[in-house]
C-alpha atoms as a PDB file:
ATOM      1  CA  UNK A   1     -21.701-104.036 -40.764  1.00  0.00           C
ATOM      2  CA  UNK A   2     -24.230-101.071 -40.757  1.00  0.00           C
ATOM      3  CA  UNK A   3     -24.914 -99.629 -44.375  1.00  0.00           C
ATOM      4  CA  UNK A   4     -24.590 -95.678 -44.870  1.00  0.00           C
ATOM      5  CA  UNK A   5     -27.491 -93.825 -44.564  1.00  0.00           C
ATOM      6  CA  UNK A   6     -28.355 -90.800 -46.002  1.00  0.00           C
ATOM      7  CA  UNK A   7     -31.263 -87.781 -45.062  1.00  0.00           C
ATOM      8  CA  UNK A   8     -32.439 -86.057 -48.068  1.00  0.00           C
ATOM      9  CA  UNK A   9     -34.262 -82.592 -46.349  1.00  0.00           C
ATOM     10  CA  UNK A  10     -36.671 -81.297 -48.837  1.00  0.00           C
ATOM     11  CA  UNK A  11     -38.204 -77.651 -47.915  1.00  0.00           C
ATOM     12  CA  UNK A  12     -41.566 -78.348 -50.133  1.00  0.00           C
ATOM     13  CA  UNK A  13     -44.350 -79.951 -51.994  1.00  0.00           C
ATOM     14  CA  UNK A  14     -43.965 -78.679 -55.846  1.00  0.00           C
ATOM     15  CA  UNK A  15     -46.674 -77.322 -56.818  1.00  0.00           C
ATOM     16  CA  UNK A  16     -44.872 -75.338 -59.369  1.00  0.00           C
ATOM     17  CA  UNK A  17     -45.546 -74.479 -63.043  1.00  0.00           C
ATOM     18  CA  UNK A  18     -43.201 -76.073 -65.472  1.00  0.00           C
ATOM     19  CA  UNK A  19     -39.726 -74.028 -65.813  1.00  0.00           C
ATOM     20  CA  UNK A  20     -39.249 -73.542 -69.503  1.00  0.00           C
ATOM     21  CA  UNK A  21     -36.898 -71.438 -71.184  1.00  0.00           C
ATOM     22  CA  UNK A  22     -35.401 -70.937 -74.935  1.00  0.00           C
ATOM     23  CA  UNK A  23     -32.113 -73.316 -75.829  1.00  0.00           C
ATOM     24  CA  UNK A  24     -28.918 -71.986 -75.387  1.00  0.00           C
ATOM     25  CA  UNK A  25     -25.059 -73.011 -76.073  1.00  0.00           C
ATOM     26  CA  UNK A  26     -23.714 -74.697 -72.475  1.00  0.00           C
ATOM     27  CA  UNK A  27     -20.411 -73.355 -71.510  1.00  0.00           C
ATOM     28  CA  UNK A  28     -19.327 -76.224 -68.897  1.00  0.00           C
ATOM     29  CA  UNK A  29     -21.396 -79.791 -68.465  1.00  0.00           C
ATOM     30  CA  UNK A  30     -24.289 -79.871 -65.707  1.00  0.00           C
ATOM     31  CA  UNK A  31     -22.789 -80.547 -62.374  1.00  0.00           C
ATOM     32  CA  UNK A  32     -25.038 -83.753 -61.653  1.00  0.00           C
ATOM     33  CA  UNK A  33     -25.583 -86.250 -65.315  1.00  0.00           C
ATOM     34  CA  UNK A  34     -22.707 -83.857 -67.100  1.00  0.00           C
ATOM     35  CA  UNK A  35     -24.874 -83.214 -70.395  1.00  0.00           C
ATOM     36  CA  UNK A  36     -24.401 -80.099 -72.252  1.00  0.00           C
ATOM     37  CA  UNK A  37     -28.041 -79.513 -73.309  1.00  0.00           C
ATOM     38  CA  UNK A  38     -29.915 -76.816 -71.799  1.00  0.00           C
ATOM     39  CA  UNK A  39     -32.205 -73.976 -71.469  1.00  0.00           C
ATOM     40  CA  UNK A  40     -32.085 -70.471 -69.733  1.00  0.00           C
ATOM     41  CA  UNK A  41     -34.132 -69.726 -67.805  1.00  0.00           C
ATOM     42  CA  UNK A  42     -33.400 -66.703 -65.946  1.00  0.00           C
ATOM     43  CA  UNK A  43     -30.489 -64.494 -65.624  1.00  0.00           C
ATOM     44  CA  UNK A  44     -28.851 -63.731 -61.747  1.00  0.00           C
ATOM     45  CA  UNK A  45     -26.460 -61.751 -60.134  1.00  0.00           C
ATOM     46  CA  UNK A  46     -24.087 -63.176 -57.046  1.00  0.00           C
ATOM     47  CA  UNK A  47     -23.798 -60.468 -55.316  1.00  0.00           C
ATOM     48  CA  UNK A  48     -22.209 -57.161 -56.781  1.00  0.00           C
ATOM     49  CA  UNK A  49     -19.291 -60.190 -57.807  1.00  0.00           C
ATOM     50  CA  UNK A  50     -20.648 -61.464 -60.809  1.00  0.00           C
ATOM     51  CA  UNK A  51     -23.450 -61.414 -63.212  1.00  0.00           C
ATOM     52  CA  UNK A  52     -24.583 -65.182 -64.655  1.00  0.00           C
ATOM     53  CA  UNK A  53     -27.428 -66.840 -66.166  1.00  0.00           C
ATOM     54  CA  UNK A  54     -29.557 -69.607 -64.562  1.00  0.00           C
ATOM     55  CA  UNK A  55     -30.002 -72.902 -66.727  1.00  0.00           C
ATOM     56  CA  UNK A  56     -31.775 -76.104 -66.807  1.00  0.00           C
ATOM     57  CA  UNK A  57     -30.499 -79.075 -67.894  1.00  0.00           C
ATOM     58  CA  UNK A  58     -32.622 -80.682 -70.725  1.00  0.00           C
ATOM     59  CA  UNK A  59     -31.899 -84.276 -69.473  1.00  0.00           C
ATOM     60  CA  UNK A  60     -31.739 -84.138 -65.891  1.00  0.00           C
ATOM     61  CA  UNK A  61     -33.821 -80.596 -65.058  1.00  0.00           C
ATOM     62  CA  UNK A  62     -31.894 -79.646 -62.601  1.00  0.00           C
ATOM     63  CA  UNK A  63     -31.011 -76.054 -62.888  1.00  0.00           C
ATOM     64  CA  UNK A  64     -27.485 -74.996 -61.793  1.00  0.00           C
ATOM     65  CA  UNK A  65     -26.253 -71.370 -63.008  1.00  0.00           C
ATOM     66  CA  UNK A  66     -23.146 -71.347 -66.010  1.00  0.00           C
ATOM     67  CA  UNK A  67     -20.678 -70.534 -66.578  1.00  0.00           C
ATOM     68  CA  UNK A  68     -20.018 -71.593 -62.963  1.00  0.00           C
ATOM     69  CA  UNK A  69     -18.731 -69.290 -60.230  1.00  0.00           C
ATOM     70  CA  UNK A  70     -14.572 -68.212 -59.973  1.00  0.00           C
ATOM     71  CA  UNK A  71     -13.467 -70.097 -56.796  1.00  0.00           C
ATOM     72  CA  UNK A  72     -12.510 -66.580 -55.454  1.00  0.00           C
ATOM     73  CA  UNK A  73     -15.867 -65.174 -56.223  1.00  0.00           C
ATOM     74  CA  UNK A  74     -17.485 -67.998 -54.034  1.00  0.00           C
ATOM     75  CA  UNK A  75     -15.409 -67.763 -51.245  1.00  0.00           C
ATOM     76  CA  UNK A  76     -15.950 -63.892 -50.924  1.00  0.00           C
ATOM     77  CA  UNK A  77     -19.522 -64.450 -51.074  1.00  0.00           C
ATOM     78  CA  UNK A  78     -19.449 -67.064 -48.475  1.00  0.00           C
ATOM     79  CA  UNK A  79     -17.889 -64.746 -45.946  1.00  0.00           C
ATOM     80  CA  UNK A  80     -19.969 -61.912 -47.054  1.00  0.00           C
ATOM     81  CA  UNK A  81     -23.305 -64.017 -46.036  1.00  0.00           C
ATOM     82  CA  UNK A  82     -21.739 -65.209 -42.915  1.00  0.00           C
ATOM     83  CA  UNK A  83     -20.815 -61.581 -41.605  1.00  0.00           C
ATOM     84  CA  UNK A  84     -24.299 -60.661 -43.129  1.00  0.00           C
ATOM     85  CA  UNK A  85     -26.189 -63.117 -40.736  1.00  0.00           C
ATOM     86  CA  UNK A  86     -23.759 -62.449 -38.350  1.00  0.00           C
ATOM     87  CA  UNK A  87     -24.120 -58.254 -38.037  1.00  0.00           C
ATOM     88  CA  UNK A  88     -28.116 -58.750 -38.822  1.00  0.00           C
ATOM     89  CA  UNK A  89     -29.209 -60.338 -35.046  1.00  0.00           C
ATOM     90  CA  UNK A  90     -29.571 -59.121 -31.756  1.00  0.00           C
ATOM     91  CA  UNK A  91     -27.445 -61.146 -29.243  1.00  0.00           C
ATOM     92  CA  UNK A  92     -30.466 -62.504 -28.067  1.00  0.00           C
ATOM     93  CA  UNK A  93     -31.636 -63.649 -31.466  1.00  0.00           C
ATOM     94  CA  UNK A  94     -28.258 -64.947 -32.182  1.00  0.00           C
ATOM     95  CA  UNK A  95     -28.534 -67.212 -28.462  1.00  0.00           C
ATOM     96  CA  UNK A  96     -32.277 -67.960 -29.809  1.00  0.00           C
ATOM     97  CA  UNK A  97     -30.535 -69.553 -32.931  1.00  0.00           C
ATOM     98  CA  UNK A  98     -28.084 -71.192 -31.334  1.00  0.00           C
ATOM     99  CA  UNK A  99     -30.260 -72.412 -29.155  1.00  0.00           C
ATOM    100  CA  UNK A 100     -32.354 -73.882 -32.171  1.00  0.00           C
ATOM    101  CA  UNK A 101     -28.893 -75.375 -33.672  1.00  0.00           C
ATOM    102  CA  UNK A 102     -27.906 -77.089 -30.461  1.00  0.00           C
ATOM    103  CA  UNK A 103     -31.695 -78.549 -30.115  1.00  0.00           C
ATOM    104  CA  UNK A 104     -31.828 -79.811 -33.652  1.00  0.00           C
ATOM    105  CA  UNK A 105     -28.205 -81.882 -33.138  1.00  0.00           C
ATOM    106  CA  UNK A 106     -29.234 -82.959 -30.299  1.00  0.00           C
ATOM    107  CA  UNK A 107     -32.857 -84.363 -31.847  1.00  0.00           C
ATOM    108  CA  UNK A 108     -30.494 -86.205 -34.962  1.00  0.00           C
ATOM    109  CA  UNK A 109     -28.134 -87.653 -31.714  1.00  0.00           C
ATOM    110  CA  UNK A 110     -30.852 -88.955 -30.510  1.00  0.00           C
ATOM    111  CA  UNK A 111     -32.736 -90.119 -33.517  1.00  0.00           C
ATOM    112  CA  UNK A 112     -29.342 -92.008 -34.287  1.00  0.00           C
ATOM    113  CA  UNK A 113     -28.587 -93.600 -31.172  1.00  0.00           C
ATOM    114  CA  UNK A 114     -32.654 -95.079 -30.951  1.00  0.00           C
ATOM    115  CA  UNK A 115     -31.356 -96.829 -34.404  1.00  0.00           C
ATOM    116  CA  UNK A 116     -28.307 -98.227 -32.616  1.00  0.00           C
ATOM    117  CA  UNK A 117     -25.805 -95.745 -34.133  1.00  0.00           C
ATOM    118  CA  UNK A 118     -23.120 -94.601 -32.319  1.00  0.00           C
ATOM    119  CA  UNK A 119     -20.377 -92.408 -34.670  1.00  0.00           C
ATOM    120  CA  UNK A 120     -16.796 -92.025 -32.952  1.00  0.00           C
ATOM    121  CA  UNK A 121     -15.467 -89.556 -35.985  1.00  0.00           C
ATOM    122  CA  UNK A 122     -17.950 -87.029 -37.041  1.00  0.00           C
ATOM    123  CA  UNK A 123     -17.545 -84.941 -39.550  1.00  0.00           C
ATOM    124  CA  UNK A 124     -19.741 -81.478 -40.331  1.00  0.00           C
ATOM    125  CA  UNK A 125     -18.790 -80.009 -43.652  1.00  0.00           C
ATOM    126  CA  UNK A 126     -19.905 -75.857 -43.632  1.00  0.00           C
ATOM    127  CA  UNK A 127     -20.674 -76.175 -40.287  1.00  0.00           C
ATOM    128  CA  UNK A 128     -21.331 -72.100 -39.624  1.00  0.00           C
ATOM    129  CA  UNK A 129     -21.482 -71.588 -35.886  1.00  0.00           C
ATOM    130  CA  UNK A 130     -20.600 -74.882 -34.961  1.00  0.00           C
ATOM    131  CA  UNK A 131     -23.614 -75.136 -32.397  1.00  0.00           C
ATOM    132  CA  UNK A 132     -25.477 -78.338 -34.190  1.00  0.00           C
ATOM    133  CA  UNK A 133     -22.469 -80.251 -33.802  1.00  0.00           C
ATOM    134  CA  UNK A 134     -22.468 -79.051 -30.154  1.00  0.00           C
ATOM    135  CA  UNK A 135     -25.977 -80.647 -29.864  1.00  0.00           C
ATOM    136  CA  UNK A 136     -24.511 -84.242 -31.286  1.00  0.00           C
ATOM    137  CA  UNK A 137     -22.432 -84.161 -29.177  1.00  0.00           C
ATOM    138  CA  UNK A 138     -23.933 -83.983 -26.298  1.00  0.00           C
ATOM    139  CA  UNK A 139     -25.683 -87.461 -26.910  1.00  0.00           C
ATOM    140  CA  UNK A 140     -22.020 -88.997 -27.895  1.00  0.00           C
ATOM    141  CA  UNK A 141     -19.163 -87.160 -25.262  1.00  0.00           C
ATOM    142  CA  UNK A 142     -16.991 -89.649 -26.272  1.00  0.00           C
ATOM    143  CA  UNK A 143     -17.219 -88.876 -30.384  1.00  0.00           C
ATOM    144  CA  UNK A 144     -14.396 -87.055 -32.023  1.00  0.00           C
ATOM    145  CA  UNK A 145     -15.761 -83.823 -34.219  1.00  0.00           C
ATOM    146  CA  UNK A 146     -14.221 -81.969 -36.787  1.00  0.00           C
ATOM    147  CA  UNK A 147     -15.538 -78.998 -38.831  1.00  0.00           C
ATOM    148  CA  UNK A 148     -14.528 -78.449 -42.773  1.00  0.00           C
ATOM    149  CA  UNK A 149     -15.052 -75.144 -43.652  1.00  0.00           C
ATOM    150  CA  UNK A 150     -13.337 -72.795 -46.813  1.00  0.00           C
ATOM    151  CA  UNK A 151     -13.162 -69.885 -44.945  1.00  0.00           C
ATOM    152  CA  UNK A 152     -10.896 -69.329 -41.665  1.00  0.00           C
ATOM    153  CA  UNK A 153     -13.038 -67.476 -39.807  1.00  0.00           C
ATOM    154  CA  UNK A 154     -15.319 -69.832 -39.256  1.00  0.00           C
ATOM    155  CA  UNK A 155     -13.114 -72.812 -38.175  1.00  0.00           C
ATOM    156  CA  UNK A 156     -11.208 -70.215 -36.061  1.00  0.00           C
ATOM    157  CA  UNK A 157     -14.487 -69.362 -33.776  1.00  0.00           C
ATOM    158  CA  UNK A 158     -15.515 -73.290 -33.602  1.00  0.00           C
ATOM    159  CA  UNK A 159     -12.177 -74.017 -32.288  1.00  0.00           C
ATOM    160  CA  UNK A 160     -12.051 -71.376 -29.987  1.00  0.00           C
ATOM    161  CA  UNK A 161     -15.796 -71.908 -28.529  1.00  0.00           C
ATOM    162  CA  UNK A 162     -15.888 -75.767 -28.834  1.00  0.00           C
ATOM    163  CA  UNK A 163     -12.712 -77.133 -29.418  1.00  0.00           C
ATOM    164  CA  UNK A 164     -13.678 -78.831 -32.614  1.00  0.00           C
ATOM    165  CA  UNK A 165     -10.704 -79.788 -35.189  1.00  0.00           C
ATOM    166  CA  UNK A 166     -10.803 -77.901 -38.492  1.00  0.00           C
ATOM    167  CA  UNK A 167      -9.861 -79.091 -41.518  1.00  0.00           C
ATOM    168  CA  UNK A 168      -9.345 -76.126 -44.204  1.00  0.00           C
ATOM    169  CA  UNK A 169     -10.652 -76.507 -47.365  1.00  0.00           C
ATOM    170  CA  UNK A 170     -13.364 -77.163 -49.994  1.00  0.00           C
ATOM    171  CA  UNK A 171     -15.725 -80.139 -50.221  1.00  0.00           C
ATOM    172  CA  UNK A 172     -14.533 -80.140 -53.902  1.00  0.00           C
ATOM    173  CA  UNK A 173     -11.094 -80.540 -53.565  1.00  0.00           C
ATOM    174  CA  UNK A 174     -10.655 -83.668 -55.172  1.00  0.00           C
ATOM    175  CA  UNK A 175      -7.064 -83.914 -53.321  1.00  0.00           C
ATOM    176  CA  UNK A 176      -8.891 -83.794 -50.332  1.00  0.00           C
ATOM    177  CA  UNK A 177      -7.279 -86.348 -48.029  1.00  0.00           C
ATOM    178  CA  UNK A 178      -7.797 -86.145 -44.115  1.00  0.00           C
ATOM    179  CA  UNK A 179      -6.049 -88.223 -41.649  1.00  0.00           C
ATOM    180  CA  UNK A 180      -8.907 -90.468 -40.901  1.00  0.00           C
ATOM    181  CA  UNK A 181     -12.328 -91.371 -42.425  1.00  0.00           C
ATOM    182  CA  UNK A 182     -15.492 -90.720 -40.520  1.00  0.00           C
ATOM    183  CA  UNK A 183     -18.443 -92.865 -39.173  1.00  0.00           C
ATOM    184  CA  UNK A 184     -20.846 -89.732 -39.461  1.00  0.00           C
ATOM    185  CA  UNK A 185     -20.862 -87.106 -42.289  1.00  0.00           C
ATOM    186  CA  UNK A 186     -22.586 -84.187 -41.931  1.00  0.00           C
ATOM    187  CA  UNK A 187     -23.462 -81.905 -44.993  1.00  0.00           C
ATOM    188  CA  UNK A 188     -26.589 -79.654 -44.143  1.00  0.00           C
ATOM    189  CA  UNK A 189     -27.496 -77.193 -46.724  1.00  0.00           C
ATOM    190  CA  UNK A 190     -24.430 -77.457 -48.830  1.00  0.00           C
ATOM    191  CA  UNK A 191     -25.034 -78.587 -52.202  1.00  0.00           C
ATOM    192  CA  UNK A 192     -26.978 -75.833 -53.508  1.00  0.00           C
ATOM    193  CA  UNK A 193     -23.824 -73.383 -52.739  1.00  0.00           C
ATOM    194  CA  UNK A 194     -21.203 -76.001 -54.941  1.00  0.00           C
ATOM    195  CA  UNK A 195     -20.122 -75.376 -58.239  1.00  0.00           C
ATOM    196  CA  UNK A 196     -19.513 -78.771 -58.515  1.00  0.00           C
ATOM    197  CA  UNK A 197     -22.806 -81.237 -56.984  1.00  0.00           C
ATOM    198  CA  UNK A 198     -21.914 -84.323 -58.441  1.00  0.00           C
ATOM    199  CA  UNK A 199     -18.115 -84.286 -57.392  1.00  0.00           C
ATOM    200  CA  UNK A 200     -19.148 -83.126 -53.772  1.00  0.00           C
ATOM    201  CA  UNK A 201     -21.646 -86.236 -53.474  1.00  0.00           C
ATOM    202  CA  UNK A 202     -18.392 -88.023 -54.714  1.00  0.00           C
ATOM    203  CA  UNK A 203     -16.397 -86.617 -52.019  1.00  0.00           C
ATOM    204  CA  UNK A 204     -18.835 -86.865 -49.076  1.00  0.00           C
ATOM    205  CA  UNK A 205     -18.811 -90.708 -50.287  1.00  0.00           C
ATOM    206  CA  UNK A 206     -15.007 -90.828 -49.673  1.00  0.00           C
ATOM    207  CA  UNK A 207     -14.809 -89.092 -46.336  1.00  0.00           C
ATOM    208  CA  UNK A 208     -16.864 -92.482 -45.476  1.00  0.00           C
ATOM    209  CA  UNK A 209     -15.490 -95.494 -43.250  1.00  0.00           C
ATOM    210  CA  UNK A 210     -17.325 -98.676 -44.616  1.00  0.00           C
ATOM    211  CA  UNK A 211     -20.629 -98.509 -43.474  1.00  0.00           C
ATOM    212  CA  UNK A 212     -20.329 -95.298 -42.109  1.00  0.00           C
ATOM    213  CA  UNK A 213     -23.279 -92.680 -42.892  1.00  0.00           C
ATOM    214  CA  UNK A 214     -24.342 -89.072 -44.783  1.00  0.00           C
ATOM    215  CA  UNK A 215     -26.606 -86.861 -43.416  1.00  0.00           C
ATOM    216  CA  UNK A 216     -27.646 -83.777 -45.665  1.00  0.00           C
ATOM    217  CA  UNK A 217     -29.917 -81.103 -46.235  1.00  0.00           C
ATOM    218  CA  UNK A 218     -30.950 -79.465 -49.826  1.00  0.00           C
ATOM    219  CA  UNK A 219     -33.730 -77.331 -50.532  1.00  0.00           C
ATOM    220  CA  UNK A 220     -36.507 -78.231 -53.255  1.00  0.00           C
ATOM    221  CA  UNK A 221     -35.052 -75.994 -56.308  1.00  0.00           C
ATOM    222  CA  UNK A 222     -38.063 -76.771 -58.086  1.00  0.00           C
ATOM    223  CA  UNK A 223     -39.972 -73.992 -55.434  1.00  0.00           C
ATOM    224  CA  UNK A 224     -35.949 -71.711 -54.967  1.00  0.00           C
ATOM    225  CA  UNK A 225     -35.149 -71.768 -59.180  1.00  0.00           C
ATOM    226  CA  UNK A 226     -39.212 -70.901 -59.780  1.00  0.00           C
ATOM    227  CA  UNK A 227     -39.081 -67.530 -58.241  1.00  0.00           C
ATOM    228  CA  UNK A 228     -35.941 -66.126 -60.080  1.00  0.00           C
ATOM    229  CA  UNK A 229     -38.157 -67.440 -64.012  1.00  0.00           C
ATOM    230  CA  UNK A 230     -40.605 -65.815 -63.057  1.00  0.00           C
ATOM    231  CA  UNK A 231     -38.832 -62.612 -62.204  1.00  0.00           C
ATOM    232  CA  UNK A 232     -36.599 -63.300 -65.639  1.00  0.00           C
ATOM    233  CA  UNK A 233     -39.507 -64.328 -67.810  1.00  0.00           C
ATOM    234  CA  UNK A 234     -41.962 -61.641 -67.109  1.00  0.00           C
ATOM    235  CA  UNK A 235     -40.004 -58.783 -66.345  1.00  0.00           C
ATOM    236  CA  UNK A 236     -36.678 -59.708 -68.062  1.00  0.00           C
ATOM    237  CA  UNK A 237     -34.982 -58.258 -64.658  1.00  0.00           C
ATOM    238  CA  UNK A 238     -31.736 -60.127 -63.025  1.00  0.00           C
ATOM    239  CA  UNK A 239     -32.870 -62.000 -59.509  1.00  0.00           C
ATOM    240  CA  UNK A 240     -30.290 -62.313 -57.017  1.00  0.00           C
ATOM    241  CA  UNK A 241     -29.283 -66.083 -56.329  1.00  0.00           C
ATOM    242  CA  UNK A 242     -30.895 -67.246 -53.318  1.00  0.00           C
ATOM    243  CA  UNK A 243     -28.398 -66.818 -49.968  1.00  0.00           C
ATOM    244  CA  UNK A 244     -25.461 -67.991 -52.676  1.00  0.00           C
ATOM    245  CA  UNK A 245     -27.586 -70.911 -54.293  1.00  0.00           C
ATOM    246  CA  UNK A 246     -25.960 -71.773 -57.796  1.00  0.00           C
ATOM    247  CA  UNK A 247     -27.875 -75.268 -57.392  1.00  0.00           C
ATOM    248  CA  UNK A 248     -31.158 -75.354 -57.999  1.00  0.00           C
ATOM    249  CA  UNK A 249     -32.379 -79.627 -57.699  1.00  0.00           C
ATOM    250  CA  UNK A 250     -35.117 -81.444 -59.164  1.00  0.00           C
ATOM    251  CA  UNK A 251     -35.746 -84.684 -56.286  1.00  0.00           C
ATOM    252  CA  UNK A 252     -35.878 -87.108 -58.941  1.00  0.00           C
ATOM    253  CA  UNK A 253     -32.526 -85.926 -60.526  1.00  0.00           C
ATOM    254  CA  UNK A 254     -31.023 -86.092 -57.343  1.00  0.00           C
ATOM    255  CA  UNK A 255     -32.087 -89.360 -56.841  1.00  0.00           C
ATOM    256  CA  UNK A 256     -31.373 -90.991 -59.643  1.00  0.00           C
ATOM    257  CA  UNK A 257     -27.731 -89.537 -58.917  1.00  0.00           C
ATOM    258  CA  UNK A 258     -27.214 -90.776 -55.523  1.00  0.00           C
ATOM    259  CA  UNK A 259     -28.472 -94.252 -57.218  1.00  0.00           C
ATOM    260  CA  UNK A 260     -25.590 -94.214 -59.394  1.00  0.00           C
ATOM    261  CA  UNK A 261     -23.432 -93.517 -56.757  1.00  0.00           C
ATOM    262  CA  UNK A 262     -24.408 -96.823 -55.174  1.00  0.00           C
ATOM    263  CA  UNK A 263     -27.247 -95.726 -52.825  1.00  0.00           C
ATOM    264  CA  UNK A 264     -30.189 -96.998 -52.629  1.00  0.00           C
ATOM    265  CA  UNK A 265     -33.431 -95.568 -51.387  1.00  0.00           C
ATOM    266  CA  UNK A 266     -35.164 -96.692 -48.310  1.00  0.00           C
ATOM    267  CA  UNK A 267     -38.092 -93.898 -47.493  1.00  0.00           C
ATOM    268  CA  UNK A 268     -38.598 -90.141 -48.172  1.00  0.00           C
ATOM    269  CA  UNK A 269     -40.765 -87.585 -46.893  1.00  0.00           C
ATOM    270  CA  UNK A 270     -41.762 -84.160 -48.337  1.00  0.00           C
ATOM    271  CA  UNK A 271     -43.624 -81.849 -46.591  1.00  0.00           C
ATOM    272  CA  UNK A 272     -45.892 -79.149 -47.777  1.00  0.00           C
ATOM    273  CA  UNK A 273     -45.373 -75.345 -47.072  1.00  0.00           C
ATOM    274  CA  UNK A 274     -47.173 -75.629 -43.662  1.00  0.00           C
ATOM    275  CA  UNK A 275     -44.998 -77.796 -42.184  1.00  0.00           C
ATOM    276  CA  UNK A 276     -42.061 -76.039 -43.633  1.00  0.00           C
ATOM    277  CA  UNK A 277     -40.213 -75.107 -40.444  1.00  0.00           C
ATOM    278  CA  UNK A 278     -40.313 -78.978 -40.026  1.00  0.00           C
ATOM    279  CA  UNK A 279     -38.260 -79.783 -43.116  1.00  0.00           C
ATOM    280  CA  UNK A 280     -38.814 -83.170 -44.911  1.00  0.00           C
ATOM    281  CA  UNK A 281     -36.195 -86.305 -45.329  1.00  0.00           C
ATOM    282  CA  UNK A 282     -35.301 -88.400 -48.024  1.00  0.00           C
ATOM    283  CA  UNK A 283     -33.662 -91.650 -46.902  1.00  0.00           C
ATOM    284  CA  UNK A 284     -31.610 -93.731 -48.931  1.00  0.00           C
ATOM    285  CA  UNK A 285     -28.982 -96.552 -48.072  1.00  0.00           C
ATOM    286  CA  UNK A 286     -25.071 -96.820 -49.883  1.00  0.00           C
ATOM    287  CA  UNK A 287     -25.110-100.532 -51.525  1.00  0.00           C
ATOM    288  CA  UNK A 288     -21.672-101.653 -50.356  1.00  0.00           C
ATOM    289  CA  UNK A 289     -21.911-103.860 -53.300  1.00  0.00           C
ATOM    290  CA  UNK A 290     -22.579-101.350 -56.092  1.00  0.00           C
END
């Protein structure tokens, strides 16, 4: 029986100065270790929706933003970035990025088959234009894909141009209950946008057959949660929260979670800022015993 595997992605080396800010009351627990001590350290608008305050948490550092975002608020904002990214590229920038998508899925099929993986359910949670799935797919034809997604649009234009199921709802749910478990979970560049990390890591653990395997992609927040201090701590201005990040992670927090969790870590990688376009990976294993 093959053990789960996860891919961290980191974006960068930190190189950062230390985020400190003054103590403040906690309205809801941190999202990974669920203390209530904390710091702010900047203050952030999500888009003309809501006005919040970034923190960081005192035991675990990562820095998340409280109180946490309305469910309503998040799912405007959502749509509001993907019509954003949507209306802002040529149609021969949007092919170019396609393109990319379809290349990179196809470089993970790949990378899983030379380990002797071969998913027959795969799952991509926020799977946007549905064209990295595509490129998995195109190493396993035979593979069943589905896309989970909060917002209809999006699951309505992957069905349409790739026939994908869609399953309509958030990562968070904790009802959520599909009609089969998957061999390969996909979760690029989704826990940064969460209001809850710790029950989506929870969730994505679920949506697991035995031995079946994670793939996911989270920026450094160490290098994402320095720029909106700075901004805060010198200029006492509001930043706007990166492309809807309310997550801001420090690796070794997020490590020691997915450790709870029953992973285990097998390798990592982090790249510097010149190999940035390259990402970095973080590779741990699920203990099926823990």
């Amino acid at each position: 029986m093959l053990q789960p595997l996860t891919f961290l992605f980191t974006k960068f080396r930190s190189h950062y100065p230390s985020i400190e800010g003054d103590v403040v009351e906690r309205t809801e627990p941190c999202g990974i270790c669920g203390a209530m001590s904390c710091e702010q350290v900047a203050e952030s608008d999500y888009w003309d929706l809501e006005r919040t305050r970034l923190v960081k948490c005192t035991t675990c550092e990562s820095m998340q933003i409280d109180p946490k975002l309305p469910d309503a608020a998040v799912q405007t904002g959502c749509l509001a970035l993907y019509r954003l990214q949507q209306s802002g590229e040529t149609s021969a920038s949007r092919k170019r990025g396609f393109f990319r998508a379809f290349r990179k899925g196809v470089a993970l099929g790949f990378t899983l088959k030379l380990s002797r993986i071969d998913p027959v359910r795969v799952l991509e949670v926020g799977s946007g234009d549905g064209y990295f799935l595509k490129g998995i797919q195109y190493v396993f034809p035979k593979a069943k894909f589905t896309c989970l997604d909060i917002v209809d649009e999006i699951l309505d234009a992957t069905s349409t141009v790739h026939g994908f199921e869609s399953l309509c709802t958030s990562v968070e749910n904790v009802s959520i209950k599909p009609r089969q478990k998957f061999d390969l979970v996909i979760a690029r560049d989704i826990l940064e946008h969460v209001n809850e990390p710790r029950r989506v890591l929870e969730n994505l653990a679920d949506l697991l057959v035995p031995g079946g395997y994670l793939y996911f992609i989270t920026p450094n927040g160490k290098q994402d949660g320095w720029q909106l201090f700075f901004r805060w701590k010198k200029h006492k201005v509001a930043g706007e929260l990166l492309i809807n990040h309310v997550n801001y992670f420090d690796p070794m927090s997020l490590r020691n979670k997915l450790e709870k969790l029953g992973f285990i870590l097998k390798k990592y990688y982090i790249y510097d800022l010149k190999q940035f376009f390259r990402g970095g990976r973080l590779a741990v294993s699920r203990n099926p015993y823990g």
